[in-house]
N, C-alpha and C. Protein backbone atom coordinates (compact mmCIF):
# COMPACT_ATOMS: atom_id res chain seq x y z
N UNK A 1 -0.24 16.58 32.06
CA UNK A 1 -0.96 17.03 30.90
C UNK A 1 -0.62 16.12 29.71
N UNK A 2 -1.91 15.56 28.66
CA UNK A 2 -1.42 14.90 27.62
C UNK A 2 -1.03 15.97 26.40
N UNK A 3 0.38 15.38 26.01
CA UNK A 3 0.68 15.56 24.85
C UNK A 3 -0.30 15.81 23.74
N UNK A 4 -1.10 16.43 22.97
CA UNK A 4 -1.73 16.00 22.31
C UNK A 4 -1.56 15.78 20.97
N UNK A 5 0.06 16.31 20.28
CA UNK A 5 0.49 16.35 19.29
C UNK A 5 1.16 14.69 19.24
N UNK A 6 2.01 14.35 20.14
CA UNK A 6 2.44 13.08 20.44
C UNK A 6 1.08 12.04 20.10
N UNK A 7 -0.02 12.38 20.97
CA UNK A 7 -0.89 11.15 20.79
C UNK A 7 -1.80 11.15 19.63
N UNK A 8 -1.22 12.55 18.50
CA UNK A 8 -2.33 12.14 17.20
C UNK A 8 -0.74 11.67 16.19
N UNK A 9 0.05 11.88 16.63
CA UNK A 9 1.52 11.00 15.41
C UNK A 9 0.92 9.68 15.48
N UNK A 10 1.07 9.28 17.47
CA UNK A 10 0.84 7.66 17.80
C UNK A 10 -0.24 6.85 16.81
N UNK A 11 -1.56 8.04 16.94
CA UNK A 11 -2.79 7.58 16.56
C UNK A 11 -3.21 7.24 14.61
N UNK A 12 -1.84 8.32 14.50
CA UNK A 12 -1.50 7.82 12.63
C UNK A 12 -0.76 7.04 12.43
N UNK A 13 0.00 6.90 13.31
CA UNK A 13 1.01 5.72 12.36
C UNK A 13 0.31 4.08 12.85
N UNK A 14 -0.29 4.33 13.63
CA UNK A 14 -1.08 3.08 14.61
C UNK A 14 -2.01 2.94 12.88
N UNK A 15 -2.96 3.59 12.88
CA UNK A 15 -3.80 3.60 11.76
C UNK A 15 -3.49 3.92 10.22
N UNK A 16 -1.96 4.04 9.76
CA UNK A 16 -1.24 3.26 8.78
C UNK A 16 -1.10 2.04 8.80
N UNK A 17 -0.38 1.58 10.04
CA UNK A 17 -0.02 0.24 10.24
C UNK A 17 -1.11 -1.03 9.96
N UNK A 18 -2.42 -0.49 10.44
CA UNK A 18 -3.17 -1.29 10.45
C UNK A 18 -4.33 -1.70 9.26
N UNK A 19 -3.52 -0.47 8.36
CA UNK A 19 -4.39 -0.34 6.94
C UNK A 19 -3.53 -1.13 6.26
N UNK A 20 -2.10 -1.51 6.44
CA UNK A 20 -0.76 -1.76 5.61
C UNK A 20 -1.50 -3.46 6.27
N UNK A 21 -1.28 -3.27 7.11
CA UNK A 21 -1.39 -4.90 7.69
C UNK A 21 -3.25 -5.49 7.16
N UNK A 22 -4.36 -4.93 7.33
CA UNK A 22 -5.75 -5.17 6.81
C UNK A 22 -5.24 -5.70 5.21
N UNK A 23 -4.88 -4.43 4.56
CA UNK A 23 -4.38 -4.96 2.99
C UNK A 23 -3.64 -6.35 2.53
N UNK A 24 -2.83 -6.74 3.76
CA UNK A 24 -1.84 -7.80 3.11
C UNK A 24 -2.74 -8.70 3.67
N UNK A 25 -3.20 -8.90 5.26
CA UNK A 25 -3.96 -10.02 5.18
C UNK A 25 -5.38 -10.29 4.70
N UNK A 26 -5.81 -9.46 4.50
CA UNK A 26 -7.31 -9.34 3.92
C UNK A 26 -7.26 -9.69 2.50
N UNK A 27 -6.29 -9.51 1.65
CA UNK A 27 -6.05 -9.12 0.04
C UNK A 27 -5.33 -10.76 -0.06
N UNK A 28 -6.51 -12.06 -0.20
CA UNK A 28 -5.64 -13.45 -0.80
C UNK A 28 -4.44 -13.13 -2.12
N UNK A 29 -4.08 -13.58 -1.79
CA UNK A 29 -3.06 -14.07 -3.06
C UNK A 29 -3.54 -15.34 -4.06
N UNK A 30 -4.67 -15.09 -4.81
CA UNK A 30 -5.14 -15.77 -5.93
C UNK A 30 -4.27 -16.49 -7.14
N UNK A 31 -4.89 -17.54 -7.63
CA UNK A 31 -4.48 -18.13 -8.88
C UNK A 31 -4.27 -17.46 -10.07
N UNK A 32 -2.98 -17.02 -10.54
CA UNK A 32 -2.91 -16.04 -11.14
C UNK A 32 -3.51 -16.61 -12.81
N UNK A 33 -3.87 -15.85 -13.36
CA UNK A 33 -4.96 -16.29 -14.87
C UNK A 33 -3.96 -15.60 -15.73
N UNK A 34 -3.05 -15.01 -16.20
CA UNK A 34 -2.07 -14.68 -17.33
C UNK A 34 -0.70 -15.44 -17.14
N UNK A 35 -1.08 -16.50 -16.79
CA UNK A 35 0.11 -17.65 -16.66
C UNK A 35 1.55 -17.59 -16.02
N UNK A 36 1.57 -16.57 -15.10
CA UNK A 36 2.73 -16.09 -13.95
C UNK A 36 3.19 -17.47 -13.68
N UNK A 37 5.02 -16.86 -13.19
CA UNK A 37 5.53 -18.17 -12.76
C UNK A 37 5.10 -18.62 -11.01
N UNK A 38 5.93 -19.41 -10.74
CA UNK A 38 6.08 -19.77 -9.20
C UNK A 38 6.06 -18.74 -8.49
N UNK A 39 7.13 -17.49 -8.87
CA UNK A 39 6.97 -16.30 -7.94
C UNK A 39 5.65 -15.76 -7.56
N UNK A 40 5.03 -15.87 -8.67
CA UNK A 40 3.97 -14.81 -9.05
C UNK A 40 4.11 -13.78 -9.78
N UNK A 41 4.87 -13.83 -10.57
CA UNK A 41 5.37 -12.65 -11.97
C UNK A 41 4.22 -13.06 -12.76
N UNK A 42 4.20 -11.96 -13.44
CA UNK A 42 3.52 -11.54 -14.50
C UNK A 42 4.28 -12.22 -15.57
N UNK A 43 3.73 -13.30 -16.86
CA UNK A 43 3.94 -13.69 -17.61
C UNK A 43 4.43 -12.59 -18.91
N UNK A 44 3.74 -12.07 -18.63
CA UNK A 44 3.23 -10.56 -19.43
C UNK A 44 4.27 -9.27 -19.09
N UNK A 45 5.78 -9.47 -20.25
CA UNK A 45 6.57 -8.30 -19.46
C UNK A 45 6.18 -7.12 -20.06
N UNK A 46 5.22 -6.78 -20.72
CA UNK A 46 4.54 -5.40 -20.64
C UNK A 46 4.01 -4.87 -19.48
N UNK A 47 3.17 -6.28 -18.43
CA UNK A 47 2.80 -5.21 -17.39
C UNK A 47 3.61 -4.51 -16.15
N UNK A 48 5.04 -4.55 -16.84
CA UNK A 48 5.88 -3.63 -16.04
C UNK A 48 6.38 -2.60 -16.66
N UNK A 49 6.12 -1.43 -16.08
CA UNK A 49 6.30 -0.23 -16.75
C UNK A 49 7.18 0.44 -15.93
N UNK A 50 8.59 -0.10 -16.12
CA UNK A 50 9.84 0.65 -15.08
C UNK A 50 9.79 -0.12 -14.27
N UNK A 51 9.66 0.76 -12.97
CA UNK A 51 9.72 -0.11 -11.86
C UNK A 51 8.07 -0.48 -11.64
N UNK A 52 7.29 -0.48 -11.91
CA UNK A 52 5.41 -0.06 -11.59
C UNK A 52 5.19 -1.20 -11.72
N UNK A 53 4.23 -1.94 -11.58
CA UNK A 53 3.42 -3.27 -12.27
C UNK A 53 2.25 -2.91 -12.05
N UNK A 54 1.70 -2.87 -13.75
CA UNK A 54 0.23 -2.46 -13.68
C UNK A 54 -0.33 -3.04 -14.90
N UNK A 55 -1.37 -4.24 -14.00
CA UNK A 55 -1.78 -5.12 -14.59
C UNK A 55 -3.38 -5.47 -13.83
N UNK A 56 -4.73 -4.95 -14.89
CA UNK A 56 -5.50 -4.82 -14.44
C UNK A 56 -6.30 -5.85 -14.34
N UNK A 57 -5.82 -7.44 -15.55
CA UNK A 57 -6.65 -8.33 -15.41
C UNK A 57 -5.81 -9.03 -14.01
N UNK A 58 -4.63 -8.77 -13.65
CA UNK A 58 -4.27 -9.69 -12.52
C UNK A 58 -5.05 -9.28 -11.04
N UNK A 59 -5.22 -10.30 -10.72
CA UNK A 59 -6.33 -10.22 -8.85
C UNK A 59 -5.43 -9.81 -8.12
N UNK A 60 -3.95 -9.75 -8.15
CA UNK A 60 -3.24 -9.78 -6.84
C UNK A 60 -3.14 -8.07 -6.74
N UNK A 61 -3.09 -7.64 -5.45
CA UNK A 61 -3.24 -6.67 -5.25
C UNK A 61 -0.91 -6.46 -4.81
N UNK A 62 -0.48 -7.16 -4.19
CA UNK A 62 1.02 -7.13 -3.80
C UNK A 62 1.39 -8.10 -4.98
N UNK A 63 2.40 -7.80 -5.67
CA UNK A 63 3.43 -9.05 -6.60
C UNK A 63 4.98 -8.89 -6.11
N UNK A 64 5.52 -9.67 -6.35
CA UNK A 64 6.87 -9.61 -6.06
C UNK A 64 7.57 -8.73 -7.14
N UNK A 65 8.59 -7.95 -6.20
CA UNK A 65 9.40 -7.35 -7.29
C UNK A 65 10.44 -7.94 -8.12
N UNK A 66 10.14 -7.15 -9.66
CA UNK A 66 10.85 -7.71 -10.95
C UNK A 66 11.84 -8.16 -10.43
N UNK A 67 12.99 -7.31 -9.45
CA UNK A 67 14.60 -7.53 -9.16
C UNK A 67 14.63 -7.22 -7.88
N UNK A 68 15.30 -8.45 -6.99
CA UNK A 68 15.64 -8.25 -6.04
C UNK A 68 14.59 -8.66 -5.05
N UNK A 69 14.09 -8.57 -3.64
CA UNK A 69 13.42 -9.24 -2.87
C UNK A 69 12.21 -8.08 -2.32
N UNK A 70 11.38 -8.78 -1.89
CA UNK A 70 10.25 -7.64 -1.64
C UNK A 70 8.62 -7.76 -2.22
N UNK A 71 8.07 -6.79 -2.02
CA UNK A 71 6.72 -6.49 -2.68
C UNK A 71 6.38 -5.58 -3.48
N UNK A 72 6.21 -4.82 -4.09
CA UNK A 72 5.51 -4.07 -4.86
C UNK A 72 3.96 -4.02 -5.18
N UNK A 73 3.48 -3.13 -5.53
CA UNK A 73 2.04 -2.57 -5.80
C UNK A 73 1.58 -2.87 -6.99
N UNK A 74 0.15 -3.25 -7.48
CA UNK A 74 0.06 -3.87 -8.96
C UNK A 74 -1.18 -2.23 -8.92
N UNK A 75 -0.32 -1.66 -9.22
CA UNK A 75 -1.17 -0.15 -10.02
C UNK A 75 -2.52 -0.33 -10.68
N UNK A 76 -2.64 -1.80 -11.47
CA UNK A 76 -4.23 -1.91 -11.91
C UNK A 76 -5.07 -2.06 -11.27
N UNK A 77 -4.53 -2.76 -10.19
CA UNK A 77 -5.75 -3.45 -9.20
C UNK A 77 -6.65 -1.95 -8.50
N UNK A 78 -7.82 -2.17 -8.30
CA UNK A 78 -8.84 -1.53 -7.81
C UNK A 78 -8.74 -0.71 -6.89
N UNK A 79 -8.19 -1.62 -5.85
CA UNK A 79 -7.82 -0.88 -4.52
C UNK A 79 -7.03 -0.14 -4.33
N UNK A 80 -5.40 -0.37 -5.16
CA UNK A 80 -4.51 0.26 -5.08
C UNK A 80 -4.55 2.05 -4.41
N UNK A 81 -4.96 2.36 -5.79
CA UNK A 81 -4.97 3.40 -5.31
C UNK A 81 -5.58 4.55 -3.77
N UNK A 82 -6.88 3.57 -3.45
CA UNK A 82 -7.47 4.05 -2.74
C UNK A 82 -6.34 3.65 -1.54
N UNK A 83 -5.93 2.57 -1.35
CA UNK A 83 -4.80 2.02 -0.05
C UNK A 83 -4.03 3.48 -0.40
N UNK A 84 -3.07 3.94 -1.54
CA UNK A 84 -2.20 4.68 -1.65
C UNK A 84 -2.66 6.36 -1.51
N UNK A 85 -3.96 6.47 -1.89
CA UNK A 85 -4.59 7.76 -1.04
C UNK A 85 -4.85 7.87 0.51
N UNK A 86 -5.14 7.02 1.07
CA UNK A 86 -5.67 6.61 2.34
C UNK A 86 -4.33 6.81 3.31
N UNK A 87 -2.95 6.05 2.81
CA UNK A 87 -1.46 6.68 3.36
C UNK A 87 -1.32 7.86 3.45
N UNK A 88 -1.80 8.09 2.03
CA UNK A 88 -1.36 9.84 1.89
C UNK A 88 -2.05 10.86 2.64
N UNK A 89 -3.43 10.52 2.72
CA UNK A 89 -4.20 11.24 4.04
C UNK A 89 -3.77 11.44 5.25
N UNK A 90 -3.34 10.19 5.60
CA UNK A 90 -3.58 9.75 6.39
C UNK A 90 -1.60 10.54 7.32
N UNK A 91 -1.02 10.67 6.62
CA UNK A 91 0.67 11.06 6.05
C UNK A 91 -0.10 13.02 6.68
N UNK A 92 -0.70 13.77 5.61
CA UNK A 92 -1.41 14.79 6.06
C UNK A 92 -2.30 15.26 6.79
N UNK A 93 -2.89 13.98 7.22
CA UNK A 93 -3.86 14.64 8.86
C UNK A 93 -2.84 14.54 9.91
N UNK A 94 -2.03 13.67 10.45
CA UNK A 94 -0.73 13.62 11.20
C UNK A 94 -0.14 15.17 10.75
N UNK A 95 0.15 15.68 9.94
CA UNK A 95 1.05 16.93 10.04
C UNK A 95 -0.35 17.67 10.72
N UNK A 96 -1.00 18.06 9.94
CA UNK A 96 -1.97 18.65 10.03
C UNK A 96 -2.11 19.02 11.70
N UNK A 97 -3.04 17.86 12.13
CA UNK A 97 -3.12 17.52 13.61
C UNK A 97 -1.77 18.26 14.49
N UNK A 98 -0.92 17.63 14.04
CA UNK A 98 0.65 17.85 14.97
C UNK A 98 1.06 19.45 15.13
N UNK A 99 0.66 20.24 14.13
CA UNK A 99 0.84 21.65 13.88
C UNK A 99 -0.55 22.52 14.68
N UNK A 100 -1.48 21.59 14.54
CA UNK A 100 -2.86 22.65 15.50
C UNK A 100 -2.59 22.16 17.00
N UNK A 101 -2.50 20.80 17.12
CA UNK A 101 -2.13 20.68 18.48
C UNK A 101 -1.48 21.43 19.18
N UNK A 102 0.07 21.54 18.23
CA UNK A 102 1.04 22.18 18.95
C UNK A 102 0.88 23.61 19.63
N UNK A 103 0.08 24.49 18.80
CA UNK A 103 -0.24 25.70 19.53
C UNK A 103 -1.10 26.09 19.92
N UNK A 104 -1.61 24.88 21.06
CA UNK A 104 -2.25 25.09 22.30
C UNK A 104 -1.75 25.77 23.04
């Protein structure tokens, strides 16, 4: 008998992965126009607000973080959010699913 709670976790995190991975390779890393360095920082230390970077004239959808190594999210960009709803759905149809399955 299939699992069916097992194969809708598989079937979300499969279809996170592949939204996380669509975003980074689909989303160029453009010529930045507010005069960022080599990293790709924001020239502009207003558009960091804490830890956030939200900067709506910049194209890049990933920037490097202020401190330390990594990526971060540029909160202005367009897509952002919809990528960061789409996790979160996507985070609650997996429970969702996993809890009706289960009491078959």
């Amino acid at each position: 008998m299939v699992n069916h709670a097992a194969l809708a976790e598989l079937l979300a995190i499969a279809f996170m992965v592949a939204v996380l991975a669509l975003a980074i390779v689909a989303v160029p890393a453009p010529k930045r126009r507010d005069g960022g360095d080599g990293r790709g920082m924001s020239a502009d230390p207003r558009a960091w607000r804490g830890g956030f970077y939200v900067n709506p004239d910049d194209p890049a959808m990933f920037v490097p973080k202020r401190q330390g190594s990594g990526w971060t999210l540029n909160f202005g960009h367009r897509y952002t959010w919809r990528l960061v709803w789409l996790t979160i759905g996507s985070l609650v149809a997996t429970v969702v699913l996993s809890t009706t399955l289960n009491h078959d």
